[in-house]
PDB file of N, CA and C in Angstrom:
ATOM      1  N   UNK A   1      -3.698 -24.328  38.161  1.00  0.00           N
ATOM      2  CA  UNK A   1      -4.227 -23.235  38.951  1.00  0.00           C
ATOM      3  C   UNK A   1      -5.030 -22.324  38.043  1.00  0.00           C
ATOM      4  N   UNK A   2      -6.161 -21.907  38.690  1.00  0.00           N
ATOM      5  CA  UNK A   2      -6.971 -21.121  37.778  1.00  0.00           C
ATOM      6  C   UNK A   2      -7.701 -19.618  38.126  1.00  0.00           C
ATOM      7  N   UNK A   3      -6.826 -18.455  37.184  1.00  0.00           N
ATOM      8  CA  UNK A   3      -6.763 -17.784  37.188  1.00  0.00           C
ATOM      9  C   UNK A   3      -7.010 -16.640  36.389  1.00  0.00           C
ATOM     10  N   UNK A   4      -7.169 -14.984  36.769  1.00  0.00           N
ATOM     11  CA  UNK A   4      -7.491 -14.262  35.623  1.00  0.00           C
ATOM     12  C   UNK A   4      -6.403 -13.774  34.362  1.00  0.00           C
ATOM     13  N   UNK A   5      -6.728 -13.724  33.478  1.00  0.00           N
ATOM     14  CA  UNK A   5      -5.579 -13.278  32.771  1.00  0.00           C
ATOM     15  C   UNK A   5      -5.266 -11.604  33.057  1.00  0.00           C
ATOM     16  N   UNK A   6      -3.868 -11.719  33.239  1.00  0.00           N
ATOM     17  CA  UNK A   6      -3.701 -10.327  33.442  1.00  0.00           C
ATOM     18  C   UNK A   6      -4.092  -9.494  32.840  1.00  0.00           C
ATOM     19  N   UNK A   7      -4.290  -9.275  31.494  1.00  0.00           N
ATOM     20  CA  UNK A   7      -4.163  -8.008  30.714  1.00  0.00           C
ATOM     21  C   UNK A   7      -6.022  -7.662  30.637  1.00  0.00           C
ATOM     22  N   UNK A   8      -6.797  -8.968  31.196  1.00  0.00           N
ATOM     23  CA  UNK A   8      -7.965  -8.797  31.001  1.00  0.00           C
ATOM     24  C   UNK A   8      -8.784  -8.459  32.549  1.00  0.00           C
ATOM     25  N   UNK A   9      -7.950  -8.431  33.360  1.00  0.00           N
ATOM     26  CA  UNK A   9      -8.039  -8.546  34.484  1.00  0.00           C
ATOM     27  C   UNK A   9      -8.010  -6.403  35.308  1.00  0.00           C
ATOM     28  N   UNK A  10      -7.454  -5.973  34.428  1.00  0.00           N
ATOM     29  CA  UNK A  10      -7.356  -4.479  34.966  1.00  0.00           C
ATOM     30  C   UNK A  10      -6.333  -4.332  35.942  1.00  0.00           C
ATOM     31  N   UNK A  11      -6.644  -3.283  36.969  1.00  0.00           N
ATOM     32  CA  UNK A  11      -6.545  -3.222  38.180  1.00  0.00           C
ATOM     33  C   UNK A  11      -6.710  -3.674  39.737  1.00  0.00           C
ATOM     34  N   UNK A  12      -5.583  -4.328  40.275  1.00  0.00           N
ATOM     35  CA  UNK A  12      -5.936  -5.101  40.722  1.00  0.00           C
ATOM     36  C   UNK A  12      -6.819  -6.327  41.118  1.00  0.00           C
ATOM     37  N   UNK A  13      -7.223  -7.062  39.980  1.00  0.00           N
ATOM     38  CA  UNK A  13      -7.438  -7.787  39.740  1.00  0.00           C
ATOM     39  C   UNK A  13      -9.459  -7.481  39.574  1.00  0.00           C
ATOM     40  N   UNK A  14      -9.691  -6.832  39.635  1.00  0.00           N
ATOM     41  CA  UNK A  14     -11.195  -5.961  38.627  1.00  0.00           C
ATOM     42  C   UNK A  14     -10.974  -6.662  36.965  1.00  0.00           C
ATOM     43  N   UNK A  15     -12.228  -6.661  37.148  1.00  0.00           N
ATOM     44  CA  UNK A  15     -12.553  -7.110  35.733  1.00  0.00           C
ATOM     45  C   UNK A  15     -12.666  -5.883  34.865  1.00  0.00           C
ATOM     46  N   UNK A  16     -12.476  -5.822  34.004  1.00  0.00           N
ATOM     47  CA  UNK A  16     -12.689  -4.276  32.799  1.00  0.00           C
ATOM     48  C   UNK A  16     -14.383  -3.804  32.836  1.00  0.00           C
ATOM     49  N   UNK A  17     -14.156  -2.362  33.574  1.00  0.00           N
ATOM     50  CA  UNK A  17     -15.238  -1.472  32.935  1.00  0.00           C
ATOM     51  C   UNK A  17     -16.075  -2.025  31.601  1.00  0.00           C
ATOM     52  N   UNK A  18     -17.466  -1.393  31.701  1.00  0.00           N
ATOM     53  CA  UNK A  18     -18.404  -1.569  30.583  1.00  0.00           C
ATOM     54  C   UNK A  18     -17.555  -0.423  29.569  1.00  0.00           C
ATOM     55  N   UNK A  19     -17.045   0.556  30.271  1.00  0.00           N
ATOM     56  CA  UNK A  19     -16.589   1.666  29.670  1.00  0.00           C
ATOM     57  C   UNK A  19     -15.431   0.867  28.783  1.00  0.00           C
ATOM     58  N   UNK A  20     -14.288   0.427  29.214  1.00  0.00           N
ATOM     59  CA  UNK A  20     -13.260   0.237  28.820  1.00  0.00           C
ATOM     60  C   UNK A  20     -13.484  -1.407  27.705  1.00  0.00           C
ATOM     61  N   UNK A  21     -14.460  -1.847  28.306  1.00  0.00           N
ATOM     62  CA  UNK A  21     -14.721  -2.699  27.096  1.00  0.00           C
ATOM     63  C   UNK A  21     -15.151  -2.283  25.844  1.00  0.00           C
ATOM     64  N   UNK A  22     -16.505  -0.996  25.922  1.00  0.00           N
ATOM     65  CA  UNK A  22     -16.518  -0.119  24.671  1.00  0.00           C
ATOM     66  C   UNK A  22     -15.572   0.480  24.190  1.00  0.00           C
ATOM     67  N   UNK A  23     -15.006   1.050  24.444  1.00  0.00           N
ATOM     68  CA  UNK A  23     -13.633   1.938  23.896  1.00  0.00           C
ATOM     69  C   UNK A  23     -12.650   0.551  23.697  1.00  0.00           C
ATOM     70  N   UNK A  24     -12.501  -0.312  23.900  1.00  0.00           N
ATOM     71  CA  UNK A  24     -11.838  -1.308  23.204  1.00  0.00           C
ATOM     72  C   UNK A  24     -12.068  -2.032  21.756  1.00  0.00           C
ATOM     73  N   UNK A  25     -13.499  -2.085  22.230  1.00  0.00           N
ATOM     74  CA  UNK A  25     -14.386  -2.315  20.695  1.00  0.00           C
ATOM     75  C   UNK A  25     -13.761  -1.243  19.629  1.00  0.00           C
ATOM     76  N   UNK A  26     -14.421  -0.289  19.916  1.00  0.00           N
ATOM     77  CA  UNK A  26     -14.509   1.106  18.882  1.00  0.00           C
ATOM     78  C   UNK A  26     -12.925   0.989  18.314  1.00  0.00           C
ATOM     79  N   UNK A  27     -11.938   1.005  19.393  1.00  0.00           N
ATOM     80  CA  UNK A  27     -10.591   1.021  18.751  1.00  0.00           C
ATOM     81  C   UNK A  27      -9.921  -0.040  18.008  1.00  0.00           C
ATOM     82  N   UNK A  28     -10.577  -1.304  18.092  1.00  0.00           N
ATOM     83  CA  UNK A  28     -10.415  -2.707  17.397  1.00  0.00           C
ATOM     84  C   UNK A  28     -11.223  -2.377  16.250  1.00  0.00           C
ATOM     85  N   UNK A  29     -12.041  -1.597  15.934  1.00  0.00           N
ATOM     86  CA  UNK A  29     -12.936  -1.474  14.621  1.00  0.00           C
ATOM     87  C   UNK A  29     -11.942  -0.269  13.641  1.00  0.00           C
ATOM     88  N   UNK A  30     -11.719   0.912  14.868  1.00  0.00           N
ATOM     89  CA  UNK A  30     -10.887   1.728  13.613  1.00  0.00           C
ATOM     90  C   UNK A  30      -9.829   1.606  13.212  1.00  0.00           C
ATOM     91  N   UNK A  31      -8.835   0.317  14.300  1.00  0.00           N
ATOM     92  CA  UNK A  31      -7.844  -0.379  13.692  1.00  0.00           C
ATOM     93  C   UNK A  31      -8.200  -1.322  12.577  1.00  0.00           C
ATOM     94  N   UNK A  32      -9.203  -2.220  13.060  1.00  0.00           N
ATOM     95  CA  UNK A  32      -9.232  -2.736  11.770  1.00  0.00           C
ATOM     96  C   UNK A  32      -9.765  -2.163  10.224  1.00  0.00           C
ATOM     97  N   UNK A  33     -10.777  -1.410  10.542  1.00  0.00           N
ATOM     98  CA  UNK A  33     -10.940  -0.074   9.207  1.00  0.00           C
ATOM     99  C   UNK A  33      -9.600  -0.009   8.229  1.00  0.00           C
ATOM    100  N   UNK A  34      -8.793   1.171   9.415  1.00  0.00           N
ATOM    101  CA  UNK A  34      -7.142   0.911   8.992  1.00  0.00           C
ATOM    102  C   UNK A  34      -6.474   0.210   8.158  1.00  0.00           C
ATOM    103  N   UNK A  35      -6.371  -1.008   8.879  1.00  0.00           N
ATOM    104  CA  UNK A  35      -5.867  -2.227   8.266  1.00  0.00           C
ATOM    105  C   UNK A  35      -6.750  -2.848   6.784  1.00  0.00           C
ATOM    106  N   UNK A  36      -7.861  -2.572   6.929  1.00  0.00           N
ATOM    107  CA  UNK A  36      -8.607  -3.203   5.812  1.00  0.00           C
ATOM    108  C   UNK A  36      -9.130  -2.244   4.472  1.00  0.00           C
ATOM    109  N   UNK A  37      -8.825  -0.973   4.478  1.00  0.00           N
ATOM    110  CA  UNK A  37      -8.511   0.148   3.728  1.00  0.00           C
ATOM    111  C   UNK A  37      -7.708  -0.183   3.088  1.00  0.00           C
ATOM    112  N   UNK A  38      -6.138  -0.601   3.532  1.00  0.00           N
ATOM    113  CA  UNK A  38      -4.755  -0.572   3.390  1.00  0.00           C
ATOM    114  C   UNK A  38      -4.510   0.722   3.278  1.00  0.00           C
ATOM    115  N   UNK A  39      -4.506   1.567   4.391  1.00  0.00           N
ATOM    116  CA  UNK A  39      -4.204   2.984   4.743  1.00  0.00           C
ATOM    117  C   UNK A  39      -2.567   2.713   5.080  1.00  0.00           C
ATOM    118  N   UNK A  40      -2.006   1.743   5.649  1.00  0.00           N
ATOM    119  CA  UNK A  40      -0.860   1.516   6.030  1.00  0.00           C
ATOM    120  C   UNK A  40       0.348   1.579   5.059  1.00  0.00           C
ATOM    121  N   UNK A  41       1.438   2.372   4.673  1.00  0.00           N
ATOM    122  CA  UNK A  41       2.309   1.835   3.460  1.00  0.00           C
ATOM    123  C   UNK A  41       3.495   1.629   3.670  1.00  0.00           C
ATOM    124  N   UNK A  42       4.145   0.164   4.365  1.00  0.00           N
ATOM    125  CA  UNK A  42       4.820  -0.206   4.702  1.00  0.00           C
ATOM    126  C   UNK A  42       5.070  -1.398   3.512  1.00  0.00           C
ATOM    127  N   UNK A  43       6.299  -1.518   3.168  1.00  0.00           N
ATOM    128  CA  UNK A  43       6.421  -2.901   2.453  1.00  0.00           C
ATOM    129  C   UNK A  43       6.013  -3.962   2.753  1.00  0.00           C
ATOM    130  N   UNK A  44       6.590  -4.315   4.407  1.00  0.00           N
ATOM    131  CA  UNK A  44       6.114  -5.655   5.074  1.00  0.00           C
ATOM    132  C   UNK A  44       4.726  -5.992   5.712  1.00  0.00           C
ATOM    133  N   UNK A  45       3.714  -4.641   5.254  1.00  0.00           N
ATOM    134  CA  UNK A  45       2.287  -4.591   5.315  1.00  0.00           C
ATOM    135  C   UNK A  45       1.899  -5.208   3.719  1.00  0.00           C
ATOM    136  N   UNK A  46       2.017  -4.923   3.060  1.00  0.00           N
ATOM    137  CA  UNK A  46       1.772  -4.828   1.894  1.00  0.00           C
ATOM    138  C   UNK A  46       1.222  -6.440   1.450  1.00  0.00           C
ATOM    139  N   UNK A  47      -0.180  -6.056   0.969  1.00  0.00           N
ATOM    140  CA  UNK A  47      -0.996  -7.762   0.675  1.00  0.00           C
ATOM    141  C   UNK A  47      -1.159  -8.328   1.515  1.00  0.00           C
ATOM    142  N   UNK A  48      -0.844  -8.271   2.962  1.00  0.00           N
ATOM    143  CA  UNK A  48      -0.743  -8.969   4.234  1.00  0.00           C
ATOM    144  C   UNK A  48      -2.387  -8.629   4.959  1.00  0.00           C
ATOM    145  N   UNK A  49      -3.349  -9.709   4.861  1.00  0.00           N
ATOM    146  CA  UNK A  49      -4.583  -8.963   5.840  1.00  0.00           C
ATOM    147  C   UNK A  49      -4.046  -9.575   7.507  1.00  0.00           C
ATOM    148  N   UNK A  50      -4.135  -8.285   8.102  1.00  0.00           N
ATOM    149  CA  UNK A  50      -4.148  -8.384   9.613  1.00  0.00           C
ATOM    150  C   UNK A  50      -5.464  -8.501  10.132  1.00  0.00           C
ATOM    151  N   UNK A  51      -6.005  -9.436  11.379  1.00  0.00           N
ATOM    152  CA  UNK A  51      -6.734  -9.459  12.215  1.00  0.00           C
ATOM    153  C   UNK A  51      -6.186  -8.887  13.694  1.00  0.00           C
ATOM    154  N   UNK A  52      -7.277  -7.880  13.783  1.00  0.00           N
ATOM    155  CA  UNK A  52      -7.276  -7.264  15.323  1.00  0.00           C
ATOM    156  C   UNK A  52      -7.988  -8.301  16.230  1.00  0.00           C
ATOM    157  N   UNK A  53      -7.630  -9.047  17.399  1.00  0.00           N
ATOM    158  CA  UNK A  53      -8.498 -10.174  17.696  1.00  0.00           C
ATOM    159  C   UNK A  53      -8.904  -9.426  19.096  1.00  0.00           C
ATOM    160  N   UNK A  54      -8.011  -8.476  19.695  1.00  0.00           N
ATOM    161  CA  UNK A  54      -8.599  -7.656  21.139  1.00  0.00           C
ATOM    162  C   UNK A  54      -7.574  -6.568  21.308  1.00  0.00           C
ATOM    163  N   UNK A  55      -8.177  -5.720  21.914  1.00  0.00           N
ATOM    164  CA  UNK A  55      -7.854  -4.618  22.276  1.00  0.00           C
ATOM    165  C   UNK A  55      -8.023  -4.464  23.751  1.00  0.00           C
ATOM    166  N   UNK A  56      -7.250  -4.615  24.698  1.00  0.00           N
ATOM    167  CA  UNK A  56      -7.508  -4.099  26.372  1.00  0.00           C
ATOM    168  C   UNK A  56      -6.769  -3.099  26.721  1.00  0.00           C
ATOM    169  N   UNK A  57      -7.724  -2.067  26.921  1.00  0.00           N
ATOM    170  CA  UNK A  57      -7.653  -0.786  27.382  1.00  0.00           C
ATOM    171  C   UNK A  57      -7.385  -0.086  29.140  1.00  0.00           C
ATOM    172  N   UNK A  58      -6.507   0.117  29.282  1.00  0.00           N
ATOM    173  CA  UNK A  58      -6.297   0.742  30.715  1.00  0.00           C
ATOM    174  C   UNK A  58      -7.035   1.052  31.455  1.00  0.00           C
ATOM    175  N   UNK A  59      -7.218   1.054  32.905  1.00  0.00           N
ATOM    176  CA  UNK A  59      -8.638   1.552  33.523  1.00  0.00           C
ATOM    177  C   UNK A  59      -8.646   3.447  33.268  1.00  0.00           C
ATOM    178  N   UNK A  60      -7.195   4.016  33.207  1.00  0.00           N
ATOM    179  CA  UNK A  60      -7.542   5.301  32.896  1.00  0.00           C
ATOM    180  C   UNK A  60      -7.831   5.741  31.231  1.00  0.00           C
ATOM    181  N   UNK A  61      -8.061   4.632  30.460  1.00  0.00           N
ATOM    182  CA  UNK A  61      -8.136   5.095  28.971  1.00  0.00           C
ATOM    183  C   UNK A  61      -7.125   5.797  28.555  1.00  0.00           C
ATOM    184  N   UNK A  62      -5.922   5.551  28.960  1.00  0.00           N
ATOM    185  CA  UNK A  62      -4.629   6.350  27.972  1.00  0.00           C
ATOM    186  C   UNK A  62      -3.856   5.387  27.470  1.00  0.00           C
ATOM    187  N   UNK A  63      -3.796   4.161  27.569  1.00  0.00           N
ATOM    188  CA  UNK A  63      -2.789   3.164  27.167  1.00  0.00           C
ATOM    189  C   UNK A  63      -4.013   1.837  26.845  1.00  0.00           C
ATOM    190  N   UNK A  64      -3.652   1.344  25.525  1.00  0.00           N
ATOM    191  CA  UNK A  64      -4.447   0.537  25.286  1.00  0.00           C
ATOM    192  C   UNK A  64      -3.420  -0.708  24.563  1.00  0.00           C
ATOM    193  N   UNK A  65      -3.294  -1.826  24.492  1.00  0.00           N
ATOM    194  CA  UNK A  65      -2.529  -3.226  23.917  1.00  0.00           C
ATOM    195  C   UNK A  65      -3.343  -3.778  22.644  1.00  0.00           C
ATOM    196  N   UNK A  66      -3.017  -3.620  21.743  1.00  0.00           N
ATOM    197  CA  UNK A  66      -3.553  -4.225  20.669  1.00  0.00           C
ATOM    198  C   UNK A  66      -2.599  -5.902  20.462  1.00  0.00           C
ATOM    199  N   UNK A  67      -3.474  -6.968  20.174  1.00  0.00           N
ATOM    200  CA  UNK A  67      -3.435  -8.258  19.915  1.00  0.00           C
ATOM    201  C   UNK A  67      -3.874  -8.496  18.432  1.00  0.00           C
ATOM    202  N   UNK A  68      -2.784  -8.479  17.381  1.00  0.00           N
ATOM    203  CA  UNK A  68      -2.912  -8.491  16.095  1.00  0.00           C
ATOM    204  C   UNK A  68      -2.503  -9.951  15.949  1.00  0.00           C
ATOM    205  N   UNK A  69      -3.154 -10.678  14.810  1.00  0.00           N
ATOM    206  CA  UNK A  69      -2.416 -11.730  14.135  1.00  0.00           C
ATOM    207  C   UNK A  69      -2.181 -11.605  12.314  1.00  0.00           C
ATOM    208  N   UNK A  70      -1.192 -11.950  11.507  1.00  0.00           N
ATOM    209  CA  UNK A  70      -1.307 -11.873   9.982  1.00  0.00           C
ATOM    210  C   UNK A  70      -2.246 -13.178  10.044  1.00  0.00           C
ATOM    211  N   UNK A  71      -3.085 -12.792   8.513  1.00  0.00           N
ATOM    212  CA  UNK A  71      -4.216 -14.435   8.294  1.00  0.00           C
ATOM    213  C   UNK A  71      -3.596 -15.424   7.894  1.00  0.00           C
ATOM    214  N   UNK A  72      -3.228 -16.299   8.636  1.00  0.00           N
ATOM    215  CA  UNK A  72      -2.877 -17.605   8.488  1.00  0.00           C
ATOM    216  C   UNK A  72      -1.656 -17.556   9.342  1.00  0.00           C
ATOM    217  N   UNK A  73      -0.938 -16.321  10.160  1.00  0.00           N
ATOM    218  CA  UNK A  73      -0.288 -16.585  11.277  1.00  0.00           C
ATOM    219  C   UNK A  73       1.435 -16.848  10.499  1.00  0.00           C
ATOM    220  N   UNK A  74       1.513 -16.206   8.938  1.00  0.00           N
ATOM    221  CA  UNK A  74       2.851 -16.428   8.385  1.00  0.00           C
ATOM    222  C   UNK A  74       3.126 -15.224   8.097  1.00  0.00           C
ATOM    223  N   UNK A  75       4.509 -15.172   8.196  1.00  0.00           N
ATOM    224  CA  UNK A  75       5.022 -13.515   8.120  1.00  0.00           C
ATOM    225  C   UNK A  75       5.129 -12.918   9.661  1.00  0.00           C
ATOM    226  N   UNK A  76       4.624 -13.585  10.622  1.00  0.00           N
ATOM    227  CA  UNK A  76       4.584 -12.744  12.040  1.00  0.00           C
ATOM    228  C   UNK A  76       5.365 -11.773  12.301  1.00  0.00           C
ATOM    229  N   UNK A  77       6.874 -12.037  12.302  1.00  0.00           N
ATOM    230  CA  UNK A  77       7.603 -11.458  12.716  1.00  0.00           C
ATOM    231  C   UNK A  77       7.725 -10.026  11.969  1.00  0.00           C
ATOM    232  N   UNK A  78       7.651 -10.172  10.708  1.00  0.00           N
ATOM    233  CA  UNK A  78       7.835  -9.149   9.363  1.00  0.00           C
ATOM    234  C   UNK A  78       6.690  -7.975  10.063  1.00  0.00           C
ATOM    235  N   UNK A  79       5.182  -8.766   9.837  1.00  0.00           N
ATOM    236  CA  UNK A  79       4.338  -7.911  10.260  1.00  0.00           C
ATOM    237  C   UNK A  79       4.365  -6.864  11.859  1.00  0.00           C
ATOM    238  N   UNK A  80       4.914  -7.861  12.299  1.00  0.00           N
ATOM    239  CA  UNK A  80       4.889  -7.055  13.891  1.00  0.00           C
ATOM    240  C   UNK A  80       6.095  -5.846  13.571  1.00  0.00           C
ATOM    241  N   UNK A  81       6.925  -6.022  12.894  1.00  0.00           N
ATOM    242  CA  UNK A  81       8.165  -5.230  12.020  1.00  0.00           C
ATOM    243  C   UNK A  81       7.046  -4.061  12.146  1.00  0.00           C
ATOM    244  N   UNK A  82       6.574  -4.366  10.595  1.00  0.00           N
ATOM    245  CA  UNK A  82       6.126  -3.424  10.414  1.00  0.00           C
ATOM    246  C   UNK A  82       5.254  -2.268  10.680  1.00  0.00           C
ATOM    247  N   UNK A  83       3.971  -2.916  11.691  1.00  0.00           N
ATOM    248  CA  UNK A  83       3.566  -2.422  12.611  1.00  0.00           C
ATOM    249  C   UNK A  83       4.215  -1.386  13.481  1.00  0.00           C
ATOM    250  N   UNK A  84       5.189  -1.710  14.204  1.00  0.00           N
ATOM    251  CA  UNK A  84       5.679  -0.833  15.361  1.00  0.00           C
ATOM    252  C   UNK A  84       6.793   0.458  14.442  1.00  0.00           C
ATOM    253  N   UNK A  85       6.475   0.454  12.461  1.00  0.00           N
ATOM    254  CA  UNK A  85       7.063   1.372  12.444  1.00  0.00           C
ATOM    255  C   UNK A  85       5.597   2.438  11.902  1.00  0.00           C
ATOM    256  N   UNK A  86       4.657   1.800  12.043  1.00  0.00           N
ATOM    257  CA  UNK A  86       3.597   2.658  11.477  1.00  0.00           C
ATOM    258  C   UNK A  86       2.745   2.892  13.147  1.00  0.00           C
ATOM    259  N   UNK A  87       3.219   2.594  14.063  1.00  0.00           N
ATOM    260  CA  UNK A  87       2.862   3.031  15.134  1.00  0.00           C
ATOM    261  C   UNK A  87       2.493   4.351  15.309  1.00  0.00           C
ATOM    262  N   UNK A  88       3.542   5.621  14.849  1.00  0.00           N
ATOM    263  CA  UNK A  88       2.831   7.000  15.306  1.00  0.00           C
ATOM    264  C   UNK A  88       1.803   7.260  13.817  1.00  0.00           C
ATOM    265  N   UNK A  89       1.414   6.626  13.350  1.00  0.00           N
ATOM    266  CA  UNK A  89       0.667   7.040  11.889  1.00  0.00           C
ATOM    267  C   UNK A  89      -0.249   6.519  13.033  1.00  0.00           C
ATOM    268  N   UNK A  90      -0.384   4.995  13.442  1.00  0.00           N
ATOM    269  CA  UNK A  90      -1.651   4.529  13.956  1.00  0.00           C
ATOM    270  C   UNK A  90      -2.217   5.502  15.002  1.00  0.00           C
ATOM    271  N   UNK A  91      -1.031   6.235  15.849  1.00  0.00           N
ATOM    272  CA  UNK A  91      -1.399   7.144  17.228  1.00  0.00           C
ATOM    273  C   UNK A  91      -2.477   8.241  16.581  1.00  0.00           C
ATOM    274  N   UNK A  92      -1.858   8.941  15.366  1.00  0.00           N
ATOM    275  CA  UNK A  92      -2.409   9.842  14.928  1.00  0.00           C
ATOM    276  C   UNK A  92      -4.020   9.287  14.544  1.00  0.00           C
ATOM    277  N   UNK A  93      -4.169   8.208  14.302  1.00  0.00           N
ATOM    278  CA  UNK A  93      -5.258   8.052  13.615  1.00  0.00           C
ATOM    279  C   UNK A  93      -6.471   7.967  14.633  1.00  0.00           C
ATOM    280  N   UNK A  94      -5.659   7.545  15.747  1.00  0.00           N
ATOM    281  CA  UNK A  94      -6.370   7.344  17.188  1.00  0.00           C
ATOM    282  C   UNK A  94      -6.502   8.087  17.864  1.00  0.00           C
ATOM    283  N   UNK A  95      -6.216   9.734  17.680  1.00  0.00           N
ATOM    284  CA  UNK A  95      -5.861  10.626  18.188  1.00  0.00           C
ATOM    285  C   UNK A  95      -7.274  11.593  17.487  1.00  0.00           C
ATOM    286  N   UNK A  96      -7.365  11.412  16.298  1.00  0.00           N
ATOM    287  CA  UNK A  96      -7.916  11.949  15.551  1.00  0.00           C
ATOM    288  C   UNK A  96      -9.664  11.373  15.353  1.00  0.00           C
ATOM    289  N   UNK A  97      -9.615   9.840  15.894  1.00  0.00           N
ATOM    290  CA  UNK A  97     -10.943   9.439  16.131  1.00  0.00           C
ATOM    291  C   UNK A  97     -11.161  10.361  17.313  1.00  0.00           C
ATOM    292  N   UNK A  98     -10.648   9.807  18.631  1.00  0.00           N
ATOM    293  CA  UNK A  98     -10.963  10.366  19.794  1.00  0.00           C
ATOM    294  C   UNK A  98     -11.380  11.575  19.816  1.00  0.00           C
ATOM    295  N   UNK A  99     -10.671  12.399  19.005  1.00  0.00           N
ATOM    296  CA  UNK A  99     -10.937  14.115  18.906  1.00  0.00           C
ATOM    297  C   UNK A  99     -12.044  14.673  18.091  1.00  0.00           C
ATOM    298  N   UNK A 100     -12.807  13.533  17.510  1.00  0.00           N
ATOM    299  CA  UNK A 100     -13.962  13.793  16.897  1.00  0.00           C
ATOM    300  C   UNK A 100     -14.965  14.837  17.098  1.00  0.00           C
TER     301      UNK A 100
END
């Protein structure tokens, strides 16, 4: 059966805004900035390059899903670790683009 993927799919089944596809971009770039700085200082970050591969953004722009992989897809679990503890560092950082 062939179908949309949810997370790319929006609201009721709408395809994503031109809007919400830009602001997905922009936030996949200053995540990856982030990540490729090594602004992050987590142990289980540490030497690890992350790829941001998409970002889908809410139709109201307040909640956005980031789709990370580590390069070569080893360590996953560690990295996703570590990630969700540098989460409010990342909010701030996203907080602080937006408020530009």
């Amino acid at each position: 059966m062939v179908g949309s993927h949810p997370d790319k799919a929006g609201r009721r089944g709408r395809a994503p805004s031109q809007r919400q596809l830009r602001v997905g971009e922009e936030v996949r770039h200053v995540l990856a900035g982030v990540f490729q700085r090594g602004d992050l200082h987590d142990p289980e970050l540490d030497g690890v390059s992350i790829t941001v591969s998409e970002v889908s953004v809410s139709p109201d722009l307040r909640n956005a899903t980031v789709f990370v992989m580590p390069l070569g897809g080893v360590h996953a679990d560690d990295v996703l670790a570590g990630l969700k503890r540098a989460a409010p560092f990342l909010r701030t950082v996203l907080a602080k683009w937006r408020n530009r």
